[in-house]
C-alpha atoms as a PDB file:
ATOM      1  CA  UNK A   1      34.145 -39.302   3.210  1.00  0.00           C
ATOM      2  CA  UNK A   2      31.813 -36.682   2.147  1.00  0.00           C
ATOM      3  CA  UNK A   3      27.998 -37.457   3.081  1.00  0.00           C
ATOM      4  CA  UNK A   4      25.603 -37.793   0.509  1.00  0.00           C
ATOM      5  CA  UNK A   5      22.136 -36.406   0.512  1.00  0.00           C
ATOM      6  CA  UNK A   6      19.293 -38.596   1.867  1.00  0.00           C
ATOM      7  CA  UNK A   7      16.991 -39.664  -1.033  1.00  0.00           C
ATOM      8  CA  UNK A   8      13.297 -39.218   1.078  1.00  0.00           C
ATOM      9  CA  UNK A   9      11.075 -42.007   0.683  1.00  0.00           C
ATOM     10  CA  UNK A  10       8.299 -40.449   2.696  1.00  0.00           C
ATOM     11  CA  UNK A  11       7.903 -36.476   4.011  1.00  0.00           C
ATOM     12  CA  UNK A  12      10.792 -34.815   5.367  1.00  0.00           C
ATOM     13  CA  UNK A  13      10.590 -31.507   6.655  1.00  0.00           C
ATOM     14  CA  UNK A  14      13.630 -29.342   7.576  1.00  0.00           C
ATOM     15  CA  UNK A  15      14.334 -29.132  11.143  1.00  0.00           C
ATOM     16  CA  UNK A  16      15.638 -25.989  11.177  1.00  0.00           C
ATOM     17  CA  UNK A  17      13.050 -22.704  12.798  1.00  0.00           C
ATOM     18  CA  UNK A  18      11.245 -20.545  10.210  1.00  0.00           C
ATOM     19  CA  UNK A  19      12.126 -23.112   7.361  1.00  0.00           C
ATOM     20  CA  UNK A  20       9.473 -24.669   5.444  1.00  0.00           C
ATOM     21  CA  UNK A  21      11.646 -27.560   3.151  1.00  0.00           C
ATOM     22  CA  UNK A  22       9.625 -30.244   2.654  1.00  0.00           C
ATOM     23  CA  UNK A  23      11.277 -33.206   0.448  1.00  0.00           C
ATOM     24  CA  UNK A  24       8.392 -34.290  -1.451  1.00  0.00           C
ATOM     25  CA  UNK A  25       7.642 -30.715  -2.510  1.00  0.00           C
ATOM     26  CA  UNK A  26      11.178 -29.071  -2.845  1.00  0.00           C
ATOM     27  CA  UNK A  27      12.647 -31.112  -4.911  1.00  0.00           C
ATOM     28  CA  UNK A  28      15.704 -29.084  -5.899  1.00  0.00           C
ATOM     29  CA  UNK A  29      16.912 -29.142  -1.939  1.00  0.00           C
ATOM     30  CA  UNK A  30      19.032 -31.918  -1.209  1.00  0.00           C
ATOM     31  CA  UNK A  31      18.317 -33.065   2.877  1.00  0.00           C
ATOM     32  CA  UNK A  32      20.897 -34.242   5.452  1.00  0.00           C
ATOM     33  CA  UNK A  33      20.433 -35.934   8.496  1.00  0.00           C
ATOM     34  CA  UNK A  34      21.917 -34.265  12.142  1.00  0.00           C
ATOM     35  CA  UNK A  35      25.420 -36.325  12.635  1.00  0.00           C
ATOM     36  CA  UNK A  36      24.722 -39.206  14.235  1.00  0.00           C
ATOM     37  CA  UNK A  37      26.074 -40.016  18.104  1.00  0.00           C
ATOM     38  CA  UNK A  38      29.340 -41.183  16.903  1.00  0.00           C
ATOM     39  CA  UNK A  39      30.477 -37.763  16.297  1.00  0.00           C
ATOM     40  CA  UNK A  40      29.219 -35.809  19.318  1.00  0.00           C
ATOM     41  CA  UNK A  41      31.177 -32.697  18.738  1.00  0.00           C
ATOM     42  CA  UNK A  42      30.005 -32.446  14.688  1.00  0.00           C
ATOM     43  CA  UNK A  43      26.483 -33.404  16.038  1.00  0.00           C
ATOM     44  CA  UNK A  44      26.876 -31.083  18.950  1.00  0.00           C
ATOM     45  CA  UNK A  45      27.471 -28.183  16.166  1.00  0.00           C
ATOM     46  CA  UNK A  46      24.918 -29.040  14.306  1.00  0.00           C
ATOM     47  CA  UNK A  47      22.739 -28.086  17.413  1.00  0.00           C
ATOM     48  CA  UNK A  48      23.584 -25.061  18.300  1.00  0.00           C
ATOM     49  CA  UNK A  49      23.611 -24.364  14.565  1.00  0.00           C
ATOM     50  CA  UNK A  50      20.009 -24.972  13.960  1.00  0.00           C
ATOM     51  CA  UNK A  51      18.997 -23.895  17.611  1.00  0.00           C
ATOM     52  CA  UNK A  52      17.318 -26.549  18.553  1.00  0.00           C
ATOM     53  CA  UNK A  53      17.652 -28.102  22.111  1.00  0.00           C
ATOM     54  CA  UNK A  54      16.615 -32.127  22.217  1.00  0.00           C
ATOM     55  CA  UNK A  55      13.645 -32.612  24.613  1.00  0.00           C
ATOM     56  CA  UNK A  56      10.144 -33.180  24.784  1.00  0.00           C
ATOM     57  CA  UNK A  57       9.314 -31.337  21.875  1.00  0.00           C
ATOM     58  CA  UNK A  58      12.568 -31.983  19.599  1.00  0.00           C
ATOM     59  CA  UNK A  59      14.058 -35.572  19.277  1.00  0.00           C
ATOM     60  CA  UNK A  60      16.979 -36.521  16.556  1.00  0.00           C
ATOM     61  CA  UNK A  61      15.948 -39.375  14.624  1.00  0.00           C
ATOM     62  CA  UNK A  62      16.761 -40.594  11.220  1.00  0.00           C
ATOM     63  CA  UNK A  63      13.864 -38.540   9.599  1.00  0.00           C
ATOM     64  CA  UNK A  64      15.243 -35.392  11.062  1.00  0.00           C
ATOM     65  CA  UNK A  65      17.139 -33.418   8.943  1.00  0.00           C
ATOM     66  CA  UNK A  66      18.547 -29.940   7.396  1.00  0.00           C
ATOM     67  CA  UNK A  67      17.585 -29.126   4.249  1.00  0.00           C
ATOM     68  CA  UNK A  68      20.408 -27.505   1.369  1.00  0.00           C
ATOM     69  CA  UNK A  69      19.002 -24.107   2.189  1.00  0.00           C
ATOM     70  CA  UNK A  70      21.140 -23.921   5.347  1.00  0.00           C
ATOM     71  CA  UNK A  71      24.609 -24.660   3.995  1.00  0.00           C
ATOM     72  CA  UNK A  72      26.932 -22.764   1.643  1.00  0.00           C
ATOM     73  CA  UNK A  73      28.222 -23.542  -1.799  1.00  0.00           C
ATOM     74  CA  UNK A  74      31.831 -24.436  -0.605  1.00  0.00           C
ATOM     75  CA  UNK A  75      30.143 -26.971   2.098  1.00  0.00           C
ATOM     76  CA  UNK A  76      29.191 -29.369  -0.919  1.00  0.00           C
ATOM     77  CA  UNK A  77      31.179 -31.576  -3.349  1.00  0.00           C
ATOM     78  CA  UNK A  78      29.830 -32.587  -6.821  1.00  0.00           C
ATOM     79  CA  UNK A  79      30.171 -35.929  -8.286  1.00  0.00           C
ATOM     80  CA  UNK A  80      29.487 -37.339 -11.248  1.00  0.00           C
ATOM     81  CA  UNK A  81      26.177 -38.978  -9.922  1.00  0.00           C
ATOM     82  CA  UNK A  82      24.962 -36.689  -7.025  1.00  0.00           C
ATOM     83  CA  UNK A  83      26.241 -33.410  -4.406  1.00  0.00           C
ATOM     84  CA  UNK A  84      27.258 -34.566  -1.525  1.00  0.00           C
ATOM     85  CA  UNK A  85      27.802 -32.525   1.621  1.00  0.00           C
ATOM     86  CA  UNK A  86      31.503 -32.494   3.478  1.00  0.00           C
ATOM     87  CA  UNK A  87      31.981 -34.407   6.325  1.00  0.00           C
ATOM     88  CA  UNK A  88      32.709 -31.364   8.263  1.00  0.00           C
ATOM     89  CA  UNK A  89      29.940 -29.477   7.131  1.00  0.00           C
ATOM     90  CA  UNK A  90      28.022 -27.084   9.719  1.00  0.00           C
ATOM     91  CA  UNK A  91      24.816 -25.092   8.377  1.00  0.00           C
ATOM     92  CA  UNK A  92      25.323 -21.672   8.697  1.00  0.00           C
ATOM     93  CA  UNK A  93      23.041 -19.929   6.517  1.00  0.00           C
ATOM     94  CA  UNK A  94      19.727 -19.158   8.632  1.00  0.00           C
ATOM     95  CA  UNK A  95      17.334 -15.741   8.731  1.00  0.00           C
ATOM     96  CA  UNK A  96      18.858 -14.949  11.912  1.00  0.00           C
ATOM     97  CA  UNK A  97      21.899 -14.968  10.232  1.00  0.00           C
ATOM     98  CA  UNK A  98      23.880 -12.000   7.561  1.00  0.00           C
ATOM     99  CA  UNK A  99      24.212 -15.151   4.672  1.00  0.00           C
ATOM    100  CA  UNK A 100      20.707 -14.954   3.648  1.00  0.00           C
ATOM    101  CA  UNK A 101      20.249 -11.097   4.272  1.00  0.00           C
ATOM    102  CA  UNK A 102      20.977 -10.297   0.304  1.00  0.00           C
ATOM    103  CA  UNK A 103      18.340  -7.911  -0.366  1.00  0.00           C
ATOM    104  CA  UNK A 104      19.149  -4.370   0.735  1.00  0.00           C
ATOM    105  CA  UNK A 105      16.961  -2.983   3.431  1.00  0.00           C
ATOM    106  CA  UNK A 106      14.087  -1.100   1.951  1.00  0.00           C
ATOM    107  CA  UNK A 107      14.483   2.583   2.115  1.00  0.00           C
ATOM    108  CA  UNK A 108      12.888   4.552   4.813  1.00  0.00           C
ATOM    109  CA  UNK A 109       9.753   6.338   3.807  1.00  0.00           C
ATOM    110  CA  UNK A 110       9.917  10.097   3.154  1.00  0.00           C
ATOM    111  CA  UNK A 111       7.551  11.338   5.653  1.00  0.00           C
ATOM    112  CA  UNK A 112       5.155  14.210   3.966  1.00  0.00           C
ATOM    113  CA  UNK A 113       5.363  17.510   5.844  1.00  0.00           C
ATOM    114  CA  UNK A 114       2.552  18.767   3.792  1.00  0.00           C
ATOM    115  CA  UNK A 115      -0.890  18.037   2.699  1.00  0.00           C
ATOM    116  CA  UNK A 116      -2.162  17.841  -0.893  1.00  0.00           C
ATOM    117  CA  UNK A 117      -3.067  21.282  -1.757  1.00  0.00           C
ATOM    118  CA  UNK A 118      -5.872  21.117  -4.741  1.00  0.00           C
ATOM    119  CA  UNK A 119      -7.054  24.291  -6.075  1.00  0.00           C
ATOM    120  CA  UNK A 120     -10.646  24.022  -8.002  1.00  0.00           C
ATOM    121  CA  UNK A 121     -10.459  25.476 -11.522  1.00  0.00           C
ATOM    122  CA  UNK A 122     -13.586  26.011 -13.616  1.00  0.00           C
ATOM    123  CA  UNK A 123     -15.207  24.959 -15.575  1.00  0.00           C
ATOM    124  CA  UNK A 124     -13.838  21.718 -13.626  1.00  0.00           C
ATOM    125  CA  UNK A 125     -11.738  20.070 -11.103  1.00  0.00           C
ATOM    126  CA  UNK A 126      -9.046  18.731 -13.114  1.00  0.00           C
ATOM    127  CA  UNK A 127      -5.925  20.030 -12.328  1.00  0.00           C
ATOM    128  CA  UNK A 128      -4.338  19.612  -8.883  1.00  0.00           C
ATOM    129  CA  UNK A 129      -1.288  21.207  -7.424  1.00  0.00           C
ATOM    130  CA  UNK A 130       0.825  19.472  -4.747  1.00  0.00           C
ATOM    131  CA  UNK A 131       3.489  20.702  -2.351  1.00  0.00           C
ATOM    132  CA  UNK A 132       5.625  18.032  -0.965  1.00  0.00           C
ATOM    133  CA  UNK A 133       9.141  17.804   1.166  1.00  0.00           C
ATOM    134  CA  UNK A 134       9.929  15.201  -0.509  1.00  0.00           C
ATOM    135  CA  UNK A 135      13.611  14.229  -0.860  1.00  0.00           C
ATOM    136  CA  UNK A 136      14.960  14.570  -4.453  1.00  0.00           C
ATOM    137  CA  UNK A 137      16.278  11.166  -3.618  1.00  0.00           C
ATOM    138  CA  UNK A 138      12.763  10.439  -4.236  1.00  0.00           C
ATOM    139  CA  UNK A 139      11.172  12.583  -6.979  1.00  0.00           C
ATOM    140  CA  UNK A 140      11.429   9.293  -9.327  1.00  0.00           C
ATOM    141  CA  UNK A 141       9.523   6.803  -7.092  1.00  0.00           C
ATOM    142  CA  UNK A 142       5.704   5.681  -7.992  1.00  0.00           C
ATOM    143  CA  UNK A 143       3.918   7.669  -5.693  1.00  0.00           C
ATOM    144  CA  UNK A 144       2.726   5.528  -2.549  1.00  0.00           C
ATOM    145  CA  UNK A 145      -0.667   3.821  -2.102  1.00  0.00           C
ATOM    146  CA  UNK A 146      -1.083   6.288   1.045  1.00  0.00           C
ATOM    147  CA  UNK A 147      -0.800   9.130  -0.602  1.00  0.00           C
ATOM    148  CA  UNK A 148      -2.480   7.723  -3.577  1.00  0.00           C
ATOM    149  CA  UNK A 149      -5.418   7.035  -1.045  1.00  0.00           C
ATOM    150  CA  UNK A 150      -4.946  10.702   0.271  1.00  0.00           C
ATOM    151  CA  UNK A 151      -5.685  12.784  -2.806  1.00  0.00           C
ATOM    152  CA  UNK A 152      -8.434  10.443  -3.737  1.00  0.00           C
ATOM    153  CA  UNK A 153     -10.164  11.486  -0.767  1.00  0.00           C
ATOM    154  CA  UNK A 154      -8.914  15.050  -1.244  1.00  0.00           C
ATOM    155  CA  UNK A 155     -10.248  15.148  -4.720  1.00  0.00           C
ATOM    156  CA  UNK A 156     -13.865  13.611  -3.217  1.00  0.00           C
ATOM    157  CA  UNK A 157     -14.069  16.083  -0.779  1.00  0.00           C
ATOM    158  CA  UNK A 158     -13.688  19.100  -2.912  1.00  0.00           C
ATOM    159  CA  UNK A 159     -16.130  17.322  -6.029  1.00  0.00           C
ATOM    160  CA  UNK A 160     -18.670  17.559  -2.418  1.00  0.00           C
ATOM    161  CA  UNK A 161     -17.388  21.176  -1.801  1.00  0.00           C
ATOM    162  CA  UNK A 162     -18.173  22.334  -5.104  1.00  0.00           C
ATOM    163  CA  UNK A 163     -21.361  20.425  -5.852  1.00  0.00           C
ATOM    164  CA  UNK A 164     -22.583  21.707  -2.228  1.00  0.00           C
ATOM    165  CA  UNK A 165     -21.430  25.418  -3.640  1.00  0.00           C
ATOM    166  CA  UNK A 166     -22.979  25.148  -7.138  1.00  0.00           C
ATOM    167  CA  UNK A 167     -26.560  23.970  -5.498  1.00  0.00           C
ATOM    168  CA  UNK A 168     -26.289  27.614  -3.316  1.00  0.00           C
ATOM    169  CA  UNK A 169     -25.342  29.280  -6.118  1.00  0.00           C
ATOM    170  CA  UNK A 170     -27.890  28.213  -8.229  1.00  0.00           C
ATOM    171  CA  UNK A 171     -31.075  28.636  -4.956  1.00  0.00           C
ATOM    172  CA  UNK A 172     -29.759  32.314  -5.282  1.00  0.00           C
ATOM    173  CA  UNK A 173     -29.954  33.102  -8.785  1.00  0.00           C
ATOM    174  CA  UNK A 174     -33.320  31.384  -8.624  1.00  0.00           C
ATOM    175  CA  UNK A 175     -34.119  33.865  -5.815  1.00  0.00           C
ATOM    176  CA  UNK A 176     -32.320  36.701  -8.084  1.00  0.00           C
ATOM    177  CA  UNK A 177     -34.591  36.020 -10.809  1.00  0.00           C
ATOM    178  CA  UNK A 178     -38.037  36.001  -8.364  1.00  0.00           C
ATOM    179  CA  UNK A 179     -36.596  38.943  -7.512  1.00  0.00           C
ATOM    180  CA  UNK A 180     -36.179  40.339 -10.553  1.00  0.00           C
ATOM    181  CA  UNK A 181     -39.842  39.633 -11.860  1.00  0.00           C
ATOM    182  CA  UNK A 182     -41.255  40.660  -8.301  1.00  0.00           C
ATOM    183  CA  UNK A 183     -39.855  43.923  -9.185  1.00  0.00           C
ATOM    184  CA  UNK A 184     -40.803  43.676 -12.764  1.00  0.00           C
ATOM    185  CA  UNK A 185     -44.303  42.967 -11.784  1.00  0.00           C
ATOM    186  CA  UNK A 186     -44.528  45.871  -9.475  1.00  0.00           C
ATOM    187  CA  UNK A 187     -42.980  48.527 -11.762  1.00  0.00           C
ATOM    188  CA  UNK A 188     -45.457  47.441 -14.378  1.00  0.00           C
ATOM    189  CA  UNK A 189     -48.006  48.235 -11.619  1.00  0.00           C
ATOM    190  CA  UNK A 190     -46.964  51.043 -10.299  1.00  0.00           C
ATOM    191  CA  UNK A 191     -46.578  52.572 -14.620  1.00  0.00           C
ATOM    192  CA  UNK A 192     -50.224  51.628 -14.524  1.00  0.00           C
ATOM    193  CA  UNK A 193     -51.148  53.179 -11.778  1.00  0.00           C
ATOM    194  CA  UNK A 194     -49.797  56.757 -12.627  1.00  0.00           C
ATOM    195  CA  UNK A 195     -51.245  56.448 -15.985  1.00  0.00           C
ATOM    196  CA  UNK A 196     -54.547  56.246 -13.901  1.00  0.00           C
ATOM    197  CA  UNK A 197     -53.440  59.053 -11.871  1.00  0.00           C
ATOM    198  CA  UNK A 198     -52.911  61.348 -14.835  1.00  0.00           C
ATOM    199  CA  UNK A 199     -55.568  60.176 -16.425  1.00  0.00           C
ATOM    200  CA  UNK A 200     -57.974  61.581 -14.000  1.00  0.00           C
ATOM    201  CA  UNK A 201     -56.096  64.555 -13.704  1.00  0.00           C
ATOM    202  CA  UNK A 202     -56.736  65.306 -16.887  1.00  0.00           C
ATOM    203  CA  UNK A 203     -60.792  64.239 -16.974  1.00  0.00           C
ATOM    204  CA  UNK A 204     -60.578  66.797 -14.063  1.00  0.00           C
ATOM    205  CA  UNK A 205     -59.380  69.846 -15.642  1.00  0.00           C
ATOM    206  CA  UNK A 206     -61.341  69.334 -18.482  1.00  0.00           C
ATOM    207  CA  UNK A 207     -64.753  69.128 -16.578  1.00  0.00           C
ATOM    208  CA  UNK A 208     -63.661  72.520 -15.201  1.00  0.00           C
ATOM    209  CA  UNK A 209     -63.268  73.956 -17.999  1.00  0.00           C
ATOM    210  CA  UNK A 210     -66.254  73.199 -19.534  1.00  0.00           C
END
């Protein structure tokens, strides 16, 4: 006779490692109690199943029990009132195990030979060039938060390069220009100066010749 699911009247919690089925919250898990003594090799099964040894910290009562999680479709029978679970039912679906390992592992990273390479255009930094050995596998794929992270501090670093490089820059074309009117200044000097100069030469010759 197949066994029908317990209907929990207070919390049940699935015995079963890593598994968090609770029957007041899950309520589209059925839960099923460990065989009972009368059928030590089922119950024995069941056990090593689950991998759980009785002792001090694990004992079998009536409140403990494996959630629906843990079995397969073909370990249940439906009736016209409930599912029931075959009498020779064993869970067998578990994280350890390859039932509940659907999802495909997640590709390995392409590792990135190469730094971002930015090269600063004027009159701004707007367009970066990158160099990466990156599978073509890959090409397609949203770029990862790393190297997201990376050329944000790339493109920081280089908006401090070139503000550091504009500031010199402009402390030498304001030294340029004292320059410039330093010389300006003394040119206009030295013009009056030789004016002076011929000037006298000329008061000279004249008193001579008078």
């Amino acid at each position: 006779m197949a066994e029908e699911a317990i209907t929990p009247k207070r919390d049940e919690y699935c015995c079963v490692p890593q598994c968090n089925g609770n029957a007041r919250i899950h309520k589209d898990l059925s839960f099923h109690r460990i065989p009972s003594l009368k059928k030590p090799e089922l119950r024995k099964r069941w056990i090593i199943a689950i991998r759980r040894d009785e002792g001090p910290l694990f004992k079998i009562g009536n409140n403990t029990v494996v959630c629906s999680r843990h079995f397969k479709t073909e370990d249940f029978r439906w009736t016209l009132v409930r599912k029931c679970l075959k009498p020779d039912a064993v869970p067998s679906v578990f994280p350890w195990t390859s039932e509940v390992n659907t999802r495909k592992p997640p590709k390995e990273r392409a590792s990135v030979h190469k730094k971002v390479l930015a090269e600063i255009h004027e009159p701004s930094l707007q367009e970066f060039h990158t160099t990466d050995d990156l599978p073509t596998e890959n090409l397609n794929e949203k770029p990862s938060l790393e190297k997201s992270n990376e050329v944000s501090d790339l493109h920081g670093e280089c908006n401090a390069k070139l503000m550091e490089l504009q500031k010199i820059l402009e402390d030498k074309e304001f030294e340029i220009k004292a320059k410039n009117e330093e010389i300006e200044a003394l040119n206009k000097k030295l013009t009056l100066e030789r004016s002076g100069i011929n000037r006298f030469s000329f008061d000279d010759e004249m008193t001579i010749c008078q």
